[in-house]
PDB file of N, CA and C in Angstrom:
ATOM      1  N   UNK A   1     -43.076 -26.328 -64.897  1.00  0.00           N
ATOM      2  CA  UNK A   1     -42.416 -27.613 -64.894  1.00  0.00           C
ATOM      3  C   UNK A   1     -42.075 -28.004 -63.464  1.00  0.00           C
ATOM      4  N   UNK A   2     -42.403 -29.039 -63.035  1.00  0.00           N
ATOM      5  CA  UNK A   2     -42.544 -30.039 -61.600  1.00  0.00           C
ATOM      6  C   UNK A   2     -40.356 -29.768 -61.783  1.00  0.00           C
ATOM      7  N   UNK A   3     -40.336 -29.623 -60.396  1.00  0.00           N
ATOM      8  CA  UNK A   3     -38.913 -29.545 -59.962  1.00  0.00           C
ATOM      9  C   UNK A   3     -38.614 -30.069 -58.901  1.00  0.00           C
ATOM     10  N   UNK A   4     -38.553 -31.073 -58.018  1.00  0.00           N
ATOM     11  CA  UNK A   4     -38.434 -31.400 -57.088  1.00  0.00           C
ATOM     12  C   UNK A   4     -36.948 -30.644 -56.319  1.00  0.00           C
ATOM     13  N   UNK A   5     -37.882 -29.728 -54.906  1.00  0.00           N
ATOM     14  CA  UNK A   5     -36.365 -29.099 -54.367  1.00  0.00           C
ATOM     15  C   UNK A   5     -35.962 -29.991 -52.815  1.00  0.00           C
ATOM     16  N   UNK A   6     -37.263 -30.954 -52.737  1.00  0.00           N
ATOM     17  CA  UNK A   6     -37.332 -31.441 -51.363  1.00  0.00           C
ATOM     18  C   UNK A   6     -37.536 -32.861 -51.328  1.00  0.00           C
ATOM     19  N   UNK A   7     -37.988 -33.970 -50.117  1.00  0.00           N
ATOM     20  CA  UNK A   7     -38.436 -34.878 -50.044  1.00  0.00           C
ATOM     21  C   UNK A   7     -39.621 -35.011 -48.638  1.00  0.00           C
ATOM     22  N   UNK A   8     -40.340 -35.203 -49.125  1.00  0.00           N
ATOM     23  CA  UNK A   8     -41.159 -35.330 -47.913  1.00  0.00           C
ATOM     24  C   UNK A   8     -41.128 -36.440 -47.855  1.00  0.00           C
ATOM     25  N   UNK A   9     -40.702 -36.902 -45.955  1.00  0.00           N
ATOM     26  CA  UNK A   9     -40.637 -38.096 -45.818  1.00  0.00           C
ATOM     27  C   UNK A   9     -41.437 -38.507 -44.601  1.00  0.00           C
ATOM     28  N   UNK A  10     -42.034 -40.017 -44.539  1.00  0.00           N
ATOM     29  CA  UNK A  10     -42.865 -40.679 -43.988  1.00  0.00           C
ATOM     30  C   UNK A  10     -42.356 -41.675 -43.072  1.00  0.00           C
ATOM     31  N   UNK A  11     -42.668 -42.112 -42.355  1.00  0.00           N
ATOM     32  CA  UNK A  11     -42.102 -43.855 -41.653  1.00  0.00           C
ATOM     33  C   UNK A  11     -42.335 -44.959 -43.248  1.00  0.00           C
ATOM     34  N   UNK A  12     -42.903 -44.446 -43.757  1.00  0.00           N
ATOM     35  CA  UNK A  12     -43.241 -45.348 -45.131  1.00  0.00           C
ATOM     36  C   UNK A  12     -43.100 -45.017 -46.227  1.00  0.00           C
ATOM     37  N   UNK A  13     -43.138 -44.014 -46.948  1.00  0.00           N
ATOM     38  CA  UNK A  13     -43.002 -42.974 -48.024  1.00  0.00           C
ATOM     39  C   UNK A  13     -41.827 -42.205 -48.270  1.00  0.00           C
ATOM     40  N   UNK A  14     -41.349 -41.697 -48.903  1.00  0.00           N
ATOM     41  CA  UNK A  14     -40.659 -40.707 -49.634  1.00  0.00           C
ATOM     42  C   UNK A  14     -41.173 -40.015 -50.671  1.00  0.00           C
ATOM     43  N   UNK A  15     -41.594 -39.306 -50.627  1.00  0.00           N
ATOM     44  CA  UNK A  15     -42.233 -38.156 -51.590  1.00  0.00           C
ATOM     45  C   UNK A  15     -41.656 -37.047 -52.442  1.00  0.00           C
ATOM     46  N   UNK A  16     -41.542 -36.810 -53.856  1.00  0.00           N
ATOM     47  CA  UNK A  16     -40.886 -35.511 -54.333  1.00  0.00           C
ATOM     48  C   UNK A  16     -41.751 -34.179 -54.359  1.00  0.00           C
ATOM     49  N   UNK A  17     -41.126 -33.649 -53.375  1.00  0.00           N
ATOM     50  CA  UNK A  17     -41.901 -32.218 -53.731  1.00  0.00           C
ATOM     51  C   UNK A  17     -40.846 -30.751 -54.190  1.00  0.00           C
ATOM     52  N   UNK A  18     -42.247 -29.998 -54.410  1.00  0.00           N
ATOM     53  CA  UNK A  18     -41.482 -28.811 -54.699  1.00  0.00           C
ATOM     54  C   UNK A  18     -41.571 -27.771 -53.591  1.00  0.00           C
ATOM     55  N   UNK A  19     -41.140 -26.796 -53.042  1.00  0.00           N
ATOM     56  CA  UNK A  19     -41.924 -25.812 -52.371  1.00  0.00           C
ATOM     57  C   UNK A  19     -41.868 -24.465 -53.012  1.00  0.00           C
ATOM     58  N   UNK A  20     -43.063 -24.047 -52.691  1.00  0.00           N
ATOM     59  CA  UNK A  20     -43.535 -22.756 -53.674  1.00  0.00           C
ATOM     60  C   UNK A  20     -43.766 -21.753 -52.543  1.00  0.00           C
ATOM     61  N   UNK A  21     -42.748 -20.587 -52.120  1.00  0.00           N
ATOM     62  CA  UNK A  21     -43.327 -19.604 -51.358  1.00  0.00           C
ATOM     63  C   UNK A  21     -44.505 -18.958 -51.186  1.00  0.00           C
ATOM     64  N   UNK A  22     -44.877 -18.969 -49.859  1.00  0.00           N
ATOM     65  CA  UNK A  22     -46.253 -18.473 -49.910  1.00  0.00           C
ATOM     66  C   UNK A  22     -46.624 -17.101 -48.724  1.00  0.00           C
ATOM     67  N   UNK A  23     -47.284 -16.635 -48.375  1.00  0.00           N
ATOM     68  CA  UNK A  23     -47.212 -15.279 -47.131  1.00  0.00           C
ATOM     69  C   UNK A  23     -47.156 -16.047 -46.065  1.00  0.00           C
ATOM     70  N   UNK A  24     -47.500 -17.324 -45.840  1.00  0.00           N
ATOM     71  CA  UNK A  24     -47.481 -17.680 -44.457  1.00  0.00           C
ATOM     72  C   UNK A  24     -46.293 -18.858 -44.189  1.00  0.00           C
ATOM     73  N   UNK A  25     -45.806 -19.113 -45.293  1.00  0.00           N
ATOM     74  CA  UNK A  25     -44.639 -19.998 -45.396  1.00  0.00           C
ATOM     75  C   UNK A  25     -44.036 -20.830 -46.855  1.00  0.00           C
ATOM     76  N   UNK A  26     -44.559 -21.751 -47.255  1.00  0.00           N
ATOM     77  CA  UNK A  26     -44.470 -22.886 -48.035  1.00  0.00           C
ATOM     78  C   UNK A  26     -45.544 -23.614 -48.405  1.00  0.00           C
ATOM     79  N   UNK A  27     -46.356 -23.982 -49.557  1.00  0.00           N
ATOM     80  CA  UNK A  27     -46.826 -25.072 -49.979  1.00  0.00           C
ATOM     81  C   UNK A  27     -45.726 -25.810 -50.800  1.00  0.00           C
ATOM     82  N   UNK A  28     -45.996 -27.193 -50.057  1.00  0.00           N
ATOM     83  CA  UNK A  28     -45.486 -27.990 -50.865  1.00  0.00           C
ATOM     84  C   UNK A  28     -46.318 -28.866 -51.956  1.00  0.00           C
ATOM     85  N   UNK A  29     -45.835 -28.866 -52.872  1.00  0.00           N
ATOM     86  CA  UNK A  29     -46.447 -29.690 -54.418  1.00  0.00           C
ATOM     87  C   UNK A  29     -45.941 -30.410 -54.901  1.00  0.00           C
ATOM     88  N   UNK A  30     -46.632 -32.066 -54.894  1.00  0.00           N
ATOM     89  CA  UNK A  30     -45.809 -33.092 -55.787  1.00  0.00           C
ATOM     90  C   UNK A  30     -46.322 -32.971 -57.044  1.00  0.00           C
ATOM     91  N   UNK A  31     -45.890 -34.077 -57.896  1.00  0.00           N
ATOM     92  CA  UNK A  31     -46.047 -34.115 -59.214  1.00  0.00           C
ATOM     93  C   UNK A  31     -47.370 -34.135 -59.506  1.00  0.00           C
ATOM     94  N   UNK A  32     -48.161 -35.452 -58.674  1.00  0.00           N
ATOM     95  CA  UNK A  32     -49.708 -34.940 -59.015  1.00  0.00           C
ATOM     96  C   UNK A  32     -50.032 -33.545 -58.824  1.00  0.00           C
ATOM     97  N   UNK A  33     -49.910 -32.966 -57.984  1.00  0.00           N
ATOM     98  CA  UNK A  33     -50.617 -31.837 -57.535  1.00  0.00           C
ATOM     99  C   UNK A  33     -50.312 -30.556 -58.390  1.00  0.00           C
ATOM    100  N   UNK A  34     -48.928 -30.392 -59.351  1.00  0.00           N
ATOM    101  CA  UNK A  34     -48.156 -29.508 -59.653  1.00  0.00           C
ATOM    102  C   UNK A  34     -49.265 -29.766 -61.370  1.00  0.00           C
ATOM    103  N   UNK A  35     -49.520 -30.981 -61.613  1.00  0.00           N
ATOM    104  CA  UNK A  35     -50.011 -31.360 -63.127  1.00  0.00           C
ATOM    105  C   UNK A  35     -51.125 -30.816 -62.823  1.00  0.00           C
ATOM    106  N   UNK A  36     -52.064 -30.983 -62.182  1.00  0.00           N
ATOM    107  CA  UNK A  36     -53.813 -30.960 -62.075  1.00  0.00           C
ATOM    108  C   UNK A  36     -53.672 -29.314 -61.543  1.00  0.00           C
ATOM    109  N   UNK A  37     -52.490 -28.583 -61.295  1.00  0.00           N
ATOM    110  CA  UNK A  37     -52.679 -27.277 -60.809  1.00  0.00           C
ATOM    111  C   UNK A  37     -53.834 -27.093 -59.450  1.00  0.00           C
ATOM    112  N   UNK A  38     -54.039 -28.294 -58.613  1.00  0.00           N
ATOM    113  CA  UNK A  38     -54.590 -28.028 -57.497  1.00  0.00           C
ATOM    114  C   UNK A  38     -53.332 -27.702 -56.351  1.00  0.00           C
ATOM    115  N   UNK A  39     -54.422 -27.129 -55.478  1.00  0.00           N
ATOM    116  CA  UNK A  39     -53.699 -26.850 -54.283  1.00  0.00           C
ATOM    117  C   UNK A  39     -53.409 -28.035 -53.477  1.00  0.00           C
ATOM    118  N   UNK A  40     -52.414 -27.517 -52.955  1.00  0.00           N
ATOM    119  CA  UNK A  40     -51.449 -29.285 -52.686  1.00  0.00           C
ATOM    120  C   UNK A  40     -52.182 -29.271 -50.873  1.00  0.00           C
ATOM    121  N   UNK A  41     -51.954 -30.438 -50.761  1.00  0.00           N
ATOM    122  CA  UNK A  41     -52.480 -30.709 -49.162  1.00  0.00           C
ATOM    123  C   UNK A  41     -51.229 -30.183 -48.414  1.00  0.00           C
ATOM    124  N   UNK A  42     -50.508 -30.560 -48.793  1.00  0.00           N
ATOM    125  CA  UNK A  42     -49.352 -30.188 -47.480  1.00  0.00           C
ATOM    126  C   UNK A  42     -48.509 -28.707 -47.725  1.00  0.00           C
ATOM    127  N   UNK A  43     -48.528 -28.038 -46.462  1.00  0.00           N
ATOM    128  CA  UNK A  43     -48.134 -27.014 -46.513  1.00  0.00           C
ATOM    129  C   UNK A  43     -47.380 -26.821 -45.242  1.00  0.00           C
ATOM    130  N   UNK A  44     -45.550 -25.797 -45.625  1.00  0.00           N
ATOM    131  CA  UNK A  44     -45.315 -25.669 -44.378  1.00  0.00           C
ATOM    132  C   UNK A  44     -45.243 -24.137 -43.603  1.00  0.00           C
ATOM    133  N   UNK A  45     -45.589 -24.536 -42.559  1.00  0.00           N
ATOM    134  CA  UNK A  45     -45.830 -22.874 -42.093  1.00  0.00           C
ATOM    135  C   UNK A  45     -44.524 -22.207 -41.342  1.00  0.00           C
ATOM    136  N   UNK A  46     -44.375 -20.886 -41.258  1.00  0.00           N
ATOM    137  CA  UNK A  46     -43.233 -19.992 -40.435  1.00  0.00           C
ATOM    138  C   UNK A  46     -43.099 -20.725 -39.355  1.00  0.00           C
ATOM    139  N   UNK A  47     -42.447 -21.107 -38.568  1.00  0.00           N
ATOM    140  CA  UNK A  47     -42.660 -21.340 -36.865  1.00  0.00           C
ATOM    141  C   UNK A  47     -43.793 -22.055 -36.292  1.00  0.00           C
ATOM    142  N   UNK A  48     -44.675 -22.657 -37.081  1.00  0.00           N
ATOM    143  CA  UNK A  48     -45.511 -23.662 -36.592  1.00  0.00           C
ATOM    144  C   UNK A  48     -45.456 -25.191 -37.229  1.00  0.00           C
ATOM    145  N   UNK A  49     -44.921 -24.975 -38.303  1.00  0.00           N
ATOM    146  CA  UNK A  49     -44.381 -26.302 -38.909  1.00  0.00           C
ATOM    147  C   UNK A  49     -45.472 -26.768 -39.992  1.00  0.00           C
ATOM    148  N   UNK A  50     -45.817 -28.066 -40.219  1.00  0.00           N
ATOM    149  CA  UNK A  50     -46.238 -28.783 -41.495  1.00  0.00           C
ATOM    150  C   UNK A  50     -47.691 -29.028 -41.209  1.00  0.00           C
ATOM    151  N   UNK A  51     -48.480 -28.650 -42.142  1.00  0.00           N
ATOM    152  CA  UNK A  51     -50.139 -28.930 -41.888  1.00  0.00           C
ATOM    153  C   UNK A  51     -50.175 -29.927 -42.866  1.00  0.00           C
ATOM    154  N   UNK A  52     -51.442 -30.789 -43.032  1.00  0.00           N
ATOM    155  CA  UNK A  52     -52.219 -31.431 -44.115  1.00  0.00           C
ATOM    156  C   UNK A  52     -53.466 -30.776 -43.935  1.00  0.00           C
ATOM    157  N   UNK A  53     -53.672 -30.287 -45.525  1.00  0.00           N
ATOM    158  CA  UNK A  53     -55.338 -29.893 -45.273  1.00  0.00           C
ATOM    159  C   UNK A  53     -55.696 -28.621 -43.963  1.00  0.00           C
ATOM    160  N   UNK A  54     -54.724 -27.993 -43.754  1.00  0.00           N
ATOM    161  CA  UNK A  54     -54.958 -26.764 -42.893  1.00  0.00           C
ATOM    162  C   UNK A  54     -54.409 -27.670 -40.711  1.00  0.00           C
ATOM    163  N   UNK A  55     -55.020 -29.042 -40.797  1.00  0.00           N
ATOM    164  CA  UNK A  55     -54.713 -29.350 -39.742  1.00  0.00           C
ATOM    165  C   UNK A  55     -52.832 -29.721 -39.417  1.00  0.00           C
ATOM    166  N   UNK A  56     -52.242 -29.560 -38.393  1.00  0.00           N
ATOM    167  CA  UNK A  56     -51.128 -29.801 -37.977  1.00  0.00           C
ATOM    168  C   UNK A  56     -51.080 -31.228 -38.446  1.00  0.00           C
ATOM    169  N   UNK A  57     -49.456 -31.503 -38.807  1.00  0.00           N
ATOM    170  CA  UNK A  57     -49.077 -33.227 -38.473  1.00  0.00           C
ATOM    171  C   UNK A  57     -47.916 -33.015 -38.199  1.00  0.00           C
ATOM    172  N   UNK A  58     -47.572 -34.520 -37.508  1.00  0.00           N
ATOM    173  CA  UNK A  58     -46.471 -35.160 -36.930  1.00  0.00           C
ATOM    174  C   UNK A  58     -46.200 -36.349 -37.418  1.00  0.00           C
ATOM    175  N   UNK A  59     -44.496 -36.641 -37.810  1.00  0.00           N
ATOM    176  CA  UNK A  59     -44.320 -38.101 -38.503  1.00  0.00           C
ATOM    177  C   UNK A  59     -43.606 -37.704 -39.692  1.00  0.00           C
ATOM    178  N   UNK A  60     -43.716 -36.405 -40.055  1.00  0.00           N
ATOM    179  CA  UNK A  60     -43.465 -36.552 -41.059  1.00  0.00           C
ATOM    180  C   UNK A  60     -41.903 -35.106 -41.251  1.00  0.00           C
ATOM    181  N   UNK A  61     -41.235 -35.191 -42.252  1.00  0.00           N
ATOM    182  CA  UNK A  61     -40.233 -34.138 -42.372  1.00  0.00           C
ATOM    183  C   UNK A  61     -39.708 -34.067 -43.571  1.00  0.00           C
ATOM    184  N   UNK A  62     -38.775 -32.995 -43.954  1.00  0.00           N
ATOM    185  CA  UNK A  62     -38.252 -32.660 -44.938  1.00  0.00           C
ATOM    186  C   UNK A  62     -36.818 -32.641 -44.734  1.00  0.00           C
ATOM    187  N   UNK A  63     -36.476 -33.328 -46.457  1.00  0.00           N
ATOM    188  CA  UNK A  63     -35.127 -33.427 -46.496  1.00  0.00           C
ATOM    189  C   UNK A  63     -35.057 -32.721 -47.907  1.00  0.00           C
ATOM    190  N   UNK A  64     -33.670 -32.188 -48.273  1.00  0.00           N
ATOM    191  CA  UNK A  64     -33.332 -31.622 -49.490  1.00  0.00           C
ATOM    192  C   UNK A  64     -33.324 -32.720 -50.388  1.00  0.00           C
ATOM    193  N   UNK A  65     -33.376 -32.515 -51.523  1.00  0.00           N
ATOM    194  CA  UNK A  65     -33.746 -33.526 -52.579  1.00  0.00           C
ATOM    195  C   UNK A  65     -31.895 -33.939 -53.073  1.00  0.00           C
ATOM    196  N   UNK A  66     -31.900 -35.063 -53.913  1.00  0.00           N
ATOM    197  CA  UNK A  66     -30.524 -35.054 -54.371  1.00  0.00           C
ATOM    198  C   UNK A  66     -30.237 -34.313 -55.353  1.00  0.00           C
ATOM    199  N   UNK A  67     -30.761 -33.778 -56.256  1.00  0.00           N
ATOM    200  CA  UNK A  67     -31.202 -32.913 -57.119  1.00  0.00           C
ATOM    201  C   UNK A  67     -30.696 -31.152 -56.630  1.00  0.00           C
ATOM    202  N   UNK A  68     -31.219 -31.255 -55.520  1.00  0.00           N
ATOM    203  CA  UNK A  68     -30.453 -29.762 -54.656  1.00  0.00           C
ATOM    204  C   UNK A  68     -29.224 -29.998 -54.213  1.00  0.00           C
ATOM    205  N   UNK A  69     -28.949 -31.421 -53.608  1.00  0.00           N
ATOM    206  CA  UNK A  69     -27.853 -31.053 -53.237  1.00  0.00           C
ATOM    207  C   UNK A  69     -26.631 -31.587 -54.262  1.00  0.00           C
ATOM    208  N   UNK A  70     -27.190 -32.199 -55.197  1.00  0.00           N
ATOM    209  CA  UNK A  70     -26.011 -31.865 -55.939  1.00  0.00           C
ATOM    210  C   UNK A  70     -25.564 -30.273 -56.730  1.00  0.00           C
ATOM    211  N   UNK A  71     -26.714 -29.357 -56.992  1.00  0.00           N
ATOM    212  CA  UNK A  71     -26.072 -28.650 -57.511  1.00  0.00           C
ATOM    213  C   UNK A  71     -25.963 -27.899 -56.243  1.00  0.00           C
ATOM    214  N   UNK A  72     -26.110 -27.830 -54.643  1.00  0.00           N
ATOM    215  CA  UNK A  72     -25.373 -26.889 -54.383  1.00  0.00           C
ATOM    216  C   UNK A  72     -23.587 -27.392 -54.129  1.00  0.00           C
ATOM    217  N   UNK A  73     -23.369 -29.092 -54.448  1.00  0.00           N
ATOM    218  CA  UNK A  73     -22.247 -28.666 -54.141  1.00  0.00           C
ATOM    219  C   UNK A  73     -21.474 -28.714 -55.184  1.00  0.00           C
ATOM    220  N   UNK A  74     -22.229 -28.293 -56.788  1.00  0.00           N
ATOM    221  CA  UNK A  74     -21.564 -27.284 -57.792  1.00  0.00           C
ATOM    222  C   UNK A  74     -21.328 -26.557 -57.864  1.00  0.00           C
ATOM    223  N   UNK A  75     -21.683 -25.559 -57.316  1.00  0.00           N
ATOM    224  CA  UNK A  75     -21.940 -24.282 -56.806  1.00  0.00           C
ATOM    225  C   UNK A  75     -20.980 -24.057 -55.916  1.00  0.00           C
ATOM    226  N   UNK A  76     -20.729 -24.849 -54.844  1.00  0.00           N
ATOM    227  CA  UNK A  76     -19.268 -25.381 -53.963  1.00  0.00           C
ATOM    228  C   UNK A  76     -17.866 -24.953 -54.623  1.00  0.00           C
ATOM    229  N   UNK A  77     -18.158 -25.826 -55.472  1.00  0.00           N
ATOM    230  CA  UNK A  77     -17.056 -26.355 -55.786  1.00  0.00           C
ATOM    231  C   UNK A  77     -16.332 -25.102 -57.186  1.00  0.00           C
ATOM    232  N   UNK A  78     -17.587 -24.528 -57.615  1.00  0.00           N
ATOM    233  CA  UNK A  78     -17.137 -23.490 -59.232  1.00  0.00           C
ATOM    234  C   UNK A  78     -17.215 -22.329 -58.039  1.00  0.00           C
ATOM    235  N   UNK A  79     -17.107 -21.605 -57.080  1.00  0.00           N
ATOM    236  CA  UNK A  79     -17.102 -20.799 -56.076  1.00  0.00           C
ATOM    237  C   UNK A  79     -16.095 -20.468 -55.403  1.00  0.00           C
ATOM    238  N   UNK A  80     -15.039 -22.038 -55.175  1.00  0.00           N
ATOM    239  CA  UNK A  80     -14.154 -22.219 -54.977  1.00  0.00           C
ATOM    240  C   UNK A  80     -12.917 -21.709 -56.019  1.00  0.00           C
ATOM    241  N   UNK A  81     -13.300 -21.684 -56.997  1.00  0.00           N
ATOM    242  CA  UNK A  81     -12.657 -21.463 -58.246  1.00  0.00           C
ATOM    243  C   UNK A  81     -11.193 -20.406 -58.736  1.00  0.00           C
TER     244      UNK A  81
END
């Protein structure tokens, strides 16, 4: 089941993704990509950052989804408890 933990974002876009640990870092998977079970284009790496398709890009970044951050600040807040 598609979970969005992130947003990949664009000068134009906002995107829901998921990221799925991988040995060299992160693929990230949106909803298309998570349904058709293909391998997603964008992936992020240890210390070199975000590829498309294996090549580097720039422009683009990740933000936590609202979805994460609301439950971490449930998690906050029942922690506090």
């Amino acid at each position: 089941m598609f979970q969005p933990t992130h947003v990949l974002v664009s000068r134009t876009k906002e995107t829901p993704v998921q990221l799925i640990p991988t040995n060299q870092g992160y693929d990230l998977y949106t909803q298309q990509e998570w349904g058709r079970e293909a391998k997603p284009a964008f992936e992020l790496r240890s210390k070199l950052g975000l590829f498309c398709l294996g090549t580097p890009v720039t422009g683009y970044r990740l933000q936590a989804s609202d979805f994460l951050l609301a439950f971490c600040s449930s998690c906050l807040e029942f922690s506090a408890l």
